[in-house]
Structures are given as C-alpha cells and as structure tokens.
C-alpha atoms as a PDB file:
ATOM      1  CA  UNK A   1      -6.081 -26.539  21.189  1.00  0.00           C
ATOM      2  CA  UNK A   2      -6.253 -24.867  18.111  1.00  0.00           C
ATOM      3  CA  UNK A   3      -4.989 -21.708  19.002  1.00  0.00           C
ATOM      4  CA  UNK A   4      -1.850 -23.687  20.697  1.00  0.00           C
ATOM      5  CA  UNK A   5      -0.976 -25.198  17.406  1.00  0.00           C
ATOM      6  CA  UNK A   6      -1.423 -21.792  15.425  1.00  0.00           C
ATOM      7  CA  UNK A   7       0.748 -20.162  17.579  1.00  0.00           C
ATOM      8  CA  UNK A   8       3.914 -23.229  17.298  1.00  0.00           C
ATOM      9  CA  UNK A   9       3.754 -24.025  13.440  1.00  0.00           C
ATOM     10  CA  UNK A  10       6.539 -22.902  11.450  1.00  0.00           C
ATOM     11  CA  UNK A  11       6.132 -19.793   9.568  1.00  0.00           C
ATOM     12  CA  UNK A  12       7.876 -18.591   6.676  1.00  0.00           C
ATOM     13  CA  UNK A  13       8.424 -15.793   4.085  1.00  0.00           C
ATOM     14  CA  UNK A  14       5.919 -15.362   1.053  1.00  0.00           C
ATOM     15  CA  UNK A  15       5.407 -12.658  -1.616  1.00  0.00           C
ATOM     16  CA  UNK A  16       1.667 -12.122  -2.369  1.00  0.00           C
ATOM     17  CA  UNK A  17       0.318  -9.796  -5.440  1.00  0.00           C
ATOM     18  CA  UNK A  18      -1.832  -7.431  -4.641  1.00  0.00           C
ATOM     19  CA  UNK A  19      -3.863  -4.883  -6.614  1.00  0.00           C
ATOM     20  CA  UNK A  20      -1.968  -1.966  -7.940  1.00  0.00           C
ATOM     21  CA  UNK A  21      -1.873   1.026  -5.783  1.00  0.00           C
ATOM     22  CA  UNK A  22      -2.914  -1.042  -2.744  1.00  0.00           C
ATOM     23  CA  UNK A  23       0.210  -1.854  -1.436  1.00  0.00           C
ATOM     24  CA  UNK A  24       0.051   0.687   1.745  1.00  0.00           C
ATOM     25  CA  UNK A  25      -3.506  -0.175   2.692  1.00  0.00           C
ATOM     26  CA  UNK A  26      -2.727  -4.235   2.692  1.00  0.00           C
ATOM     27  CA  UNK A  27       0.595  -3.938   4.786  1.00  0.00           C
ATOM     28  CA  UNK A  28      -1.464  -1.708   7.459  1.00  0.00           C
ATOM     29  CA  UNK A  29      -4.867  -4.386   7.305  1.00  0.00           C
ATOM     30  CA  UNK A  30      -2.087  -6.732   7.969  1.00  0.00           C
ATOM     31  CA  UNK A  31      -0.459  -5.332  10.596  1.00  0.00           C
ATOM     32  CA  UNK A  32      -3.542  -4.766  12.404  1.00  0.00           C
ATOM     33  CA  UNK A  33      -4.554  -8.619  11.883  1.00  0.00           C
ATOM     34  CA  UNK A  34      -1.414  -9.454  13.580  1.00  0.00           C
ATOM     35  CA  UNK A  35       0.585 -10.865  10.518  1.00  0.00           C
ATOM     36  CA  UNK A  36       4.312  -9.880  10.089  1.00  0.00           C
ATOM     37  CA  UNK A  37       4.741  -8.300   6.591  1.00  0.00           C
ATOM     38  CA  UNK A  38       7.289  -6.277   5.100  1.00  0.00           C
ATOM     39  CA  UNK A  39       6.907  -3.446   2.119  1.00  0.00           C
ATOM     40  CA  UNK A  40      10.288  -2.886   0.886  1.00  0.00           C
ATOM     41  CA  UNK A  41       9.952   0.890   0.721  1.00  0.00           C
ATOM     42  CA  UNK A  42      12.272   3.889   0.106  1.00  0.00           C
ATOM     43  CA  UNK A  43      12.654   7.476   1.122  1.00  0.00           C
ATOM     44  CA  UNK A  44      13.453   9.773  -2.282  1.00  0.00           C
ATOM     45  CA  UNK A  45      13.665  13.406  -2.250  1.00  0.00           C
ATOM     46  CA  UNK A  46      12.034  14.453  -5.712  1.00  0.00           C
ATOM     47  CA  UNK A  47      12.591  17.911  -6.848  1.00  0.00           C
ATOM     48  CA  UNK A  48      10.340  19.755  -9.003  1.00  0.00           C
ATOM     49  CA  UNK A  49      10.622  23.414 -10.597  1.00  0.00           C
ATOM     50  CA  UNK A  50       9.030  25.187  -7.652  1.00  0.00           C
ATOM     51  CA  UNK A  51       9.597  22.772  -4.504  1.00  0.00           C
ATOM     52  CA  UNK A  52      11.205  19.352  -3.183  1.00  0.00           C
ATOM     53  CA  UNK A  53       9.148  16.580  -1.814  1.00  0.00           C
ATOM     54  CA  UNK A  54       9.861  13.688   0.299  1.00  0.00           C
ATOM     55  CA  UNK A  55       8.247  11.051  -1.262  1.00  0.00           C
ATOM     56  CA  UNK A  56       8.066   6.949  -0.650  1.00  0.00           C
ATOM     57  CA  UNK A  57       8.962   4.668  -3.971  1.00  0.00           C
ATOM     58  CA  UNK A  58       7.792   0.903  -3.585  1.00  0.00           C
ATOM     59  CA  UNK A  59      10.859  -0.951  -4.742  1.00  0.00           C
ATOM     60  CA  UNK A  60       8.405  -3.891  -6.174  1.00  0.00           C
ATOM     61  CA  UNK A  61       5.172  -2.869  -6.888  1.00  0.00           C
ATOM     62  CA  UNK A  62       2.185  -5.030  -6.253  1.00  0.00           C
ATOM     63  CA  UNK A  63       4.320  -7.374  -3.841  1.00  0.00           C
ATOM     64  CA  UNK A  64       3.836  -7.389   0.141  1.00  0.00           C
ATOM     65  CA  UNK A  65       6.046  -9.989   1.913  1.00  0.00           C
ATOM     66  CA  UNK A  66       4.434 -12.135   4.657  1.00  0.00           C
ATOM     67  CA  UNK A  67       5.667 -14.324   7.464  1.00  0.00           C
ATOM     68  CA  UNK A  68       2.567 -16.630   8.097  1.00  0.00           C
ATOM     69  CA  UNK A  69       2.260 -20.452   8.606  1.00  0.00           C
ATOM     70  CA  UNK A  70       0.629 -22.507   5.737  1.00  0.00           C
ATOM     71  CA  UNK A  71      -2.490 -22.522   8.046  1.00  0.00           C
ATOM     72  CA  UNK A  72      -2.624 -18.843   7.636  1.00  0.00           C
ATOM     73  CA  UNK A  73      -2.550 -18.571   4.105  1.00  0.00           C
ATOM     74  CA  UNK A  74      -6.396 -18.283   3.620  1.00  0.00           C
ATOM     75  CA  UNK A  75      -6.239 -15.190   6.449  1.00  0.00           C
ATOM     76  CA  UNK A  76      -3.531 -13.367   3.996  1.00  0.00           C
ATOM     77  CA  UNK A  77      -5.888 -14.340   1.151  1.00  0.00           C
ATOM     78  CA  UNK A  78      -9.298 -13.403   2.335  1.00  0.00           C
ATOM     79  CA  UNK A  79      -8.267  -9.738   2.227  1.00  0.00           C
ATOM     80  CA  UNK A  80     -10.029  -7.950  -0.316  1.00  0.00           C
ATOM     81  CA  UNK A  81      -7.214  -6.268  -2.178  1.00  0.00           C
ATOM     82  CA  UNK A  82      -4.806  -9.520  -1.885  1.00  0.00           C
ATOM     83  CA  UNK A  83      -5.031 -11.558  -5.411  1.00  0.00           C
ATOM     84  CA  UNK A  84      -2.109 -14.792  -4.832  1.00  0.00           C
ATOM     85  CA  UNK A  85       0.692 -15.713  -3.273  1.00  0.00           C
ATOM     86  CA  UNK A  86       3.935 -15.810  -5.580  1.00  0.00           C
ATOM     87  CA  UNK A  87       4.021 -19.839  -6.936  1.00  0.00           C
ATOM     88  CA  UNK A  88       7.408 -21.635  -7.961  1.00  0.00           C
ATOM     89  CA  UNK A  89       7.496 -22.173 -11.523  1.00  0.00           C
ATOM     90  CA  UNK A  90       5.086 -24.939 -12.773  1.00  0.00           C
ATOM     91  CA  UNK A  91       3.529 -25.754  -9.092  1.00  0.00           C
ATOM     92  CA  UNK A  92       0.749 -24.480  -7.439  1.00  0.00           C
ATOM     93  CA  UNK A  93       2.053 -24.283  -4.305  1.00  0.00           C
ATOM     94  CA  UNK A  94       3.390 -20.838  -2.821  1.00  0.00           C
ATOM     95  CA  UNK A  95       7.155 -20.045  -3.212  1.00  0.00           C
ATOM     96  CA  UNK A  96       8.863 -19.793   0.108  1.00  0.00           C
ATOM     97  CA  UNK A  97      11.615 -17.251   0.428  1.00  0.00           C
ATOM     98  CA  UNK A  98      14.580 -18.632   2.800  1.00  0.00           C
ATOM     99  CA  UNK A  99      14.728 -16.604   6.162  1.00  0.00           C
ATOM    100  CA  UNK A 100      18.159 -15.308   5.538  1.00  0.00           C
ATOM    101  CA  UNK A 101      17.370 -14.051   2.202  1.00  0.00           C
ATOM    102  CA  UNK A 102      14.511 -11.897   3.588  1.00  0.00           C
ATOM    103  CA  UNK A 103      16.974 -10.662   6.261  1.00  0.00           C
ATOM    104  CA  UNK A 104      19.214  -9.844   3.574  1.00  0.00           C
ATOM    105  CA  UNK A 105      16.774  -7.954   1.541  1.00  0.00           C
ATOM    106  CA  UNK A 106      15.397  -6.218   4.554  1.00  0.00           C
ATOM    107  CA  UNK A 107      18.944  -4.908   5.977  1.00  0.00           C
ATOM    108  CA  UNK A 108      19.767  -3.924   2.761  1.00  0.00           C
ATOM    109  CA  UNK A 109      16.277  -1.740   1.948  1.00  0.00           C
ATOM    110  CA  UNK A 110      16.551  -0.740   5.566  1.00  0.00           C
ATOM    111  CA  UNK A 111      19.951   0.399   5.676  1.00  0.00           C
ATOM    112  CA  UNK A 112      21.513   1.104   2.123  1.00  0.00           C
ATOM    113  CA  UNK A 113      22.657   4.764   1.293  1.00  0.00           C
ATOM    114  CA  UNK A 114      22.435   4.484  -2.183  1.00  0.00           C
ATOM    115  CA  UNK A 115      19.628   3.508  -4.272  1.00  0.00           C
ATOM    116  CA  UNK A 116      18.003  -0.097  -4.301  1.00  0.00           C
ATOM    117  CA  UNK A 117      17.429  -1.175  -7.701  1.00  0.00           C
ATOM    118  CA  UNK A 118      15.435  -4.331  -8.261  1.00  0.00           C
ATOM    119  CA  UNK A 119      16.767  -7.056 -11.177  1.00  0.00           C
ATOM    120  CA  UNK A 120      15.256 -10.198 -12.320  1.00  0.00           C
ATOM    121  CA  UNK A 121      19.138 -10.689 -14.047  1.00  0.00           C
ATOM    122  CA  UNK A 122      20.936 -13.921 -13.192  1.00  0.00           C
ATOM    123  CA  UNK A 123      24.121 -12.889 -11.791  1.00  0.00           C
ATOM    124  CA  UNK A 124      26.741 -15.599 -12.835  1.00  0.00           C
ATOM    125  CA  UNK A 125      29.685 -13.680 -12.693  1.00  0.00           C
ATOM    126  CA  UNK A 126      31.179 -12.322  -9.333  1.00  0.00           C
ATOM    127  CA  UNK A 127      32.792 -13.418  -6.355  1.00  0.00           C
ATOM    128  CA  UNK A 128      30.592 -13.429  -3.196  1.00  0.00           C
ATOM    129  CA  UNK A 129      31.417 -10.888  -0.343  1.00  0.00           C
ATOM    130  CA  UNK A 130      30.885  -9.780   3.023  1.00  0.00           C
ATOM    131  CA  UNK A 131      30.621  -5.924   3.381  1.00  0.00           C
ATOM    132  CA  UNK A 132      33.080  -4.478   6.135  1.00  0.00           C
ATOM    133  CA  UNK A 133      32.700  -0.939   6.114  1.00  0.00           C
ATOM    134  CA  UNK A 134      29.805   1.358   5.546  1.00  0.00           C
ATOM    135  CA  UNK A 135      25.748   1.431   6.289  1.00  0.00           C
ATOM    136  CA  UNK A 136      25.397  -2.226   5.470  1.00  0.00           C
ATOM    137  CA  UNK A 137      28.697  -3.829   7.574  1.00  0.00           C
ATOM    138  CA  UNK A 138      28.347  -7.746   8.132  1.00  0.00           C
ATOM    139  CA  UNK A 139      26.264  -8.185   4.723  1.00  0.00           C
ATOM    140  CA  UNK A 140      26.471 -10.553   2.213  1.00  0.00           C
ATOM    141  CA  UNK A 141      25.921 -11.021  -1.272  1.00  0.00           C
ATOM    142  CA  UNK A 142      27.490 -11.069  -4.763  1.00  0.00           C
ATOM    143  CA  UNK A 143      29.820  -8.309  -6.055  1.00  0.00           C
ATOM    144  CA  UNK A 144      28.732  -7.235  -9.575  1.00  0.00           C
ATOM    145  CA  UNK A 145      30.355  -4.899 -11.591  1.00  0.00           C
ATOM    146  CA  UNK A 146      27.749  -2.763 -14.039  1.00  0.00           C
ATOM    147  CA  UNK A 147      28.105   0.288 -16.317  1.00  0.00           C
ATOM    148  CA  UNK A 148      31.103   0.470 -14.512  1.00  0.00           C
ATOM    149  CA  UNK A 149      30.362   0.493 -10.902  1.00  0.00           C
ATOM    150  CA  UNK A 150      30.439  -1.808  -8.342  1.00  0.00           C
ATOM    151  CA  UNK A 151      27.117  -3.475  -6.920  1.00  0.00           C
ATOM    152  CA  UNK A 152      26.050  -6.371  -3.826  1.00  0.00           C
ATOM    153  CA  UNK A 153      23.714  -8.168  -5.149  1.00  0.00           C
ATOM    154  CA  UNK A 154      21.123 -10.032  -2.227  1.00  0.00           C
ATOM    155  CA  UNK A 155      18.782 -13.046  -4.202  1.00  0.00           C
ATOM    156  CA  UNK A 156      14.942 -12.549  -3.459  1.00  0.00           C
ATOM    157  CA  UNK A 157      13.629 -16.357  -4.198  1.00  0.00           C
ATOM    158  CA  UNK A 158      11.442 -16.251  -7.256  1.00  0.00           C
ATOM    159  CA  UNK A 159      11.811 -12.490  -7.778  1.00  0.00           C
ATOM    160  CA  UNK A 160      15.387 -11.684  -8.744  1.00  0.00           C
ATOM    161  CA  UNK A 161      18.222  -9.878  -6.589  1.00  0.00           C
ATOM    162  CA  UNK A 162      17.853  -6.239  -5.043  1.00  0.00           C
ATOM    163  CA  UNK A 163      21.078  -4.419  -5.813  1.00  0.00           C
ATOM    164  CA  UNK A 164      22.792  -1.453  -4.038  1.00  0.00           C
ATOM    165  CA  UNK A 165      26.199   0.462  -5.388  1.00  0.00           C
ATOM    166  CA  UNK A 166      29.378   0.873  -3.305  1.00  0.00           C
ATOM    167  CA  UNK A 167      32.578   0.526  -3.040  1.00  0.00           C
ATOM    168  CA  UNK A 168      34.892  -2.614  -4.127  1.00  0.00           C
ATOM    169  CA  UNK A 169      36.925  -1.272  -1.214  1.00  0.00           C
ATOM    170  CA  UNK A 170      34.619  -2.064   1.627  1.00  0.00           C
ATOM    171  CA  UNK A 171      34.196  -5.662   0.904  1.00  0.00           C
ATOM    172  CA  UNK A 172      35.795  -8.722   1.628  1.00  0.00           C
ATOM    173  CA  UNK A 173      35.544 -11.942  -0.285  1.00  0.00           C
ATOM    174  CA  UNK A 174      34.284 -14.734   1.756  1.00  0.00           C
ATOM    175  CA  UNK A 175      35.296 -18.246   1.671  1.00  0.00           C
ATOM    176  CA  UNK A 176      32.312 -20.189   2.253  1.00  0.00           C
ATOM    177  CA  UNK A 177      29.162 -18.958   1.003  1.00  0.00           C
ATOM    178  CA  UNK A 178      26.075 -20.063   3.457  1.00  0.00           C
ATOM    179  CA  UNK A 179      24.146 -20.157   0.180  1.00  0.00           C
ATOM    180  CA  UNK A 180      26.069 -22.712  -1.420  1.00  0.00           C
ATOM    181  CA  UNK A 181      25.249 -25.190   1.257  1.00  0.00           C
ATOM    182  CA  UNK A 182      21.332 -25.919   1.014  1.00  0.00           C
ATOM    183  CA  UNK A 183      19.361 -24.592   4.216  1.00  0.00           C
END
C-alpha cells in the first residue's frame, strides 16, 4: 500500500544545494536511486596555448534540480553530499519550481546555440515572445535588450532567469502570456 501511494503522489521540481564540486557525483547517486534530476550543464570548447579541450561548465554551481514528491524529500536529503533544498523567502518549506518553467530552462540549456548566462536581475522591461526560428523554435520568454544585444529571458523560481542571445528577428510577440495567468 505504501509503495501504491509513492508511486501516484504529485511530484514536483526542487533545487537542492549541494557541496561544491559534487554536483556530478549527486546527479549520478540520483539517477541510480531512481529520482529524476536535472544538472543544467554546457559543452565549451576552451583553448589553451598548446591544445583545445572540450570541457563541461555547470551553469549554477552547487544546484541539482529534482522531481520528487514531498514524501521523497528525506531520500534526496539523506545523501551524503546533499545539504537543503532551496526555501522561499522567510518559510521553511522548499520552493517549488512550476513544471513549465523547468521545461523552459531545460529546452533552453538543452538546445541553445549561444551561451546560457545565469541572472538573478529582475527583468521589468520587455515584451514577452515566442521564438519562431532557430535551435529553440516554440519557446517562450522575455525579450531583453543588454549591452546592446538581444536576449530570451526563461524565470527559474527562486533563482533568477537563464538568458540566451539571438536575434530580435526570430521572435514573435505573444498575446497572452501563460505566466500571467497563475498555474
């Protein structure tokens, strides 16, 4: 019986803190206990004097996102390198991170050509768009304009927006904005 409720409780999106340099080694002990996570990641080439590398950059270090029930919180926490799940301001309670924000964020890590730049800025100004050409088609997210270039903006709850140049040209600006209405 208790297995049958495990498996039908709602889960949602967290961001935990884990110890520095420990990122890698918590997504995989995850992964092999069965719980969705997701380490927002990127591919760089670096180039030194005598060689390029290939080389992985954590776009947040010391978060790993997880997908778990509230039942399943102590699993996530019991791991050794794990310290907390990321709280809402003033509460003790974990923050949850909206589904389509995590979808978002994940498309855009997964799929961007440029490079994904992490801001804890509030972005007031902009008009909110749907991408319709490019890697990252049928996203949306707020068009920013900075140091001269163009950005989408995607909100991570608690954490700020991930941001990824392109160009104005291959947006759209969309009407209704899911994110206005509350999920």
């Amino acid at each position: 019986m208790a297995d049958m409720k495990k498996n039908t409780a709602k889960k949602h999106w967290f961001a935990v803190y884990v110890k520095m340099h420990h990122e890698r080694k918590v997504r995989d002990r995850l992964s092999a206990l069965g719980i969705e996570n997701f380490l927002p990641i990127r591919e760089e080439i670096r180039q030194w004097s005598d060689r390029r590398k290939k080389i992985e950059r954590l776009l947040i270090p010391m978060i790993v996102f997880v997908r778990v029930a509230d039942n399943e919180h102590i699993t996530v926490l019991k791991q050794p390198q794990v310290s907390h799940f990321l709280t809402m301001r003033s509460e003790r309670k974990p923050a949850v991170i909206p589904d389509k924000q995590m979808e978002d964020f994940r498309f855009l890590v997964e799929n961007a050509e440029n490079d994904v730049l992490i801001s804890n800025e509030n972005f007031d100004e902009g008009d909110w768009v749907r991408v319709i050409k490019g890697s990252l088609v049928g996203l949306e997210g707020k068009l920013i304009q900075t140091e001269g270039k163009h950005r989408i903006a995607v909100q991570i709850e608690q954490l700020g927006f991930a941001t990824v140049e392109l160009n104005a040209g291959w947006v759209e600006v969309v009407k209704n904005n899911h994110l206005l209405s509350k999920e």
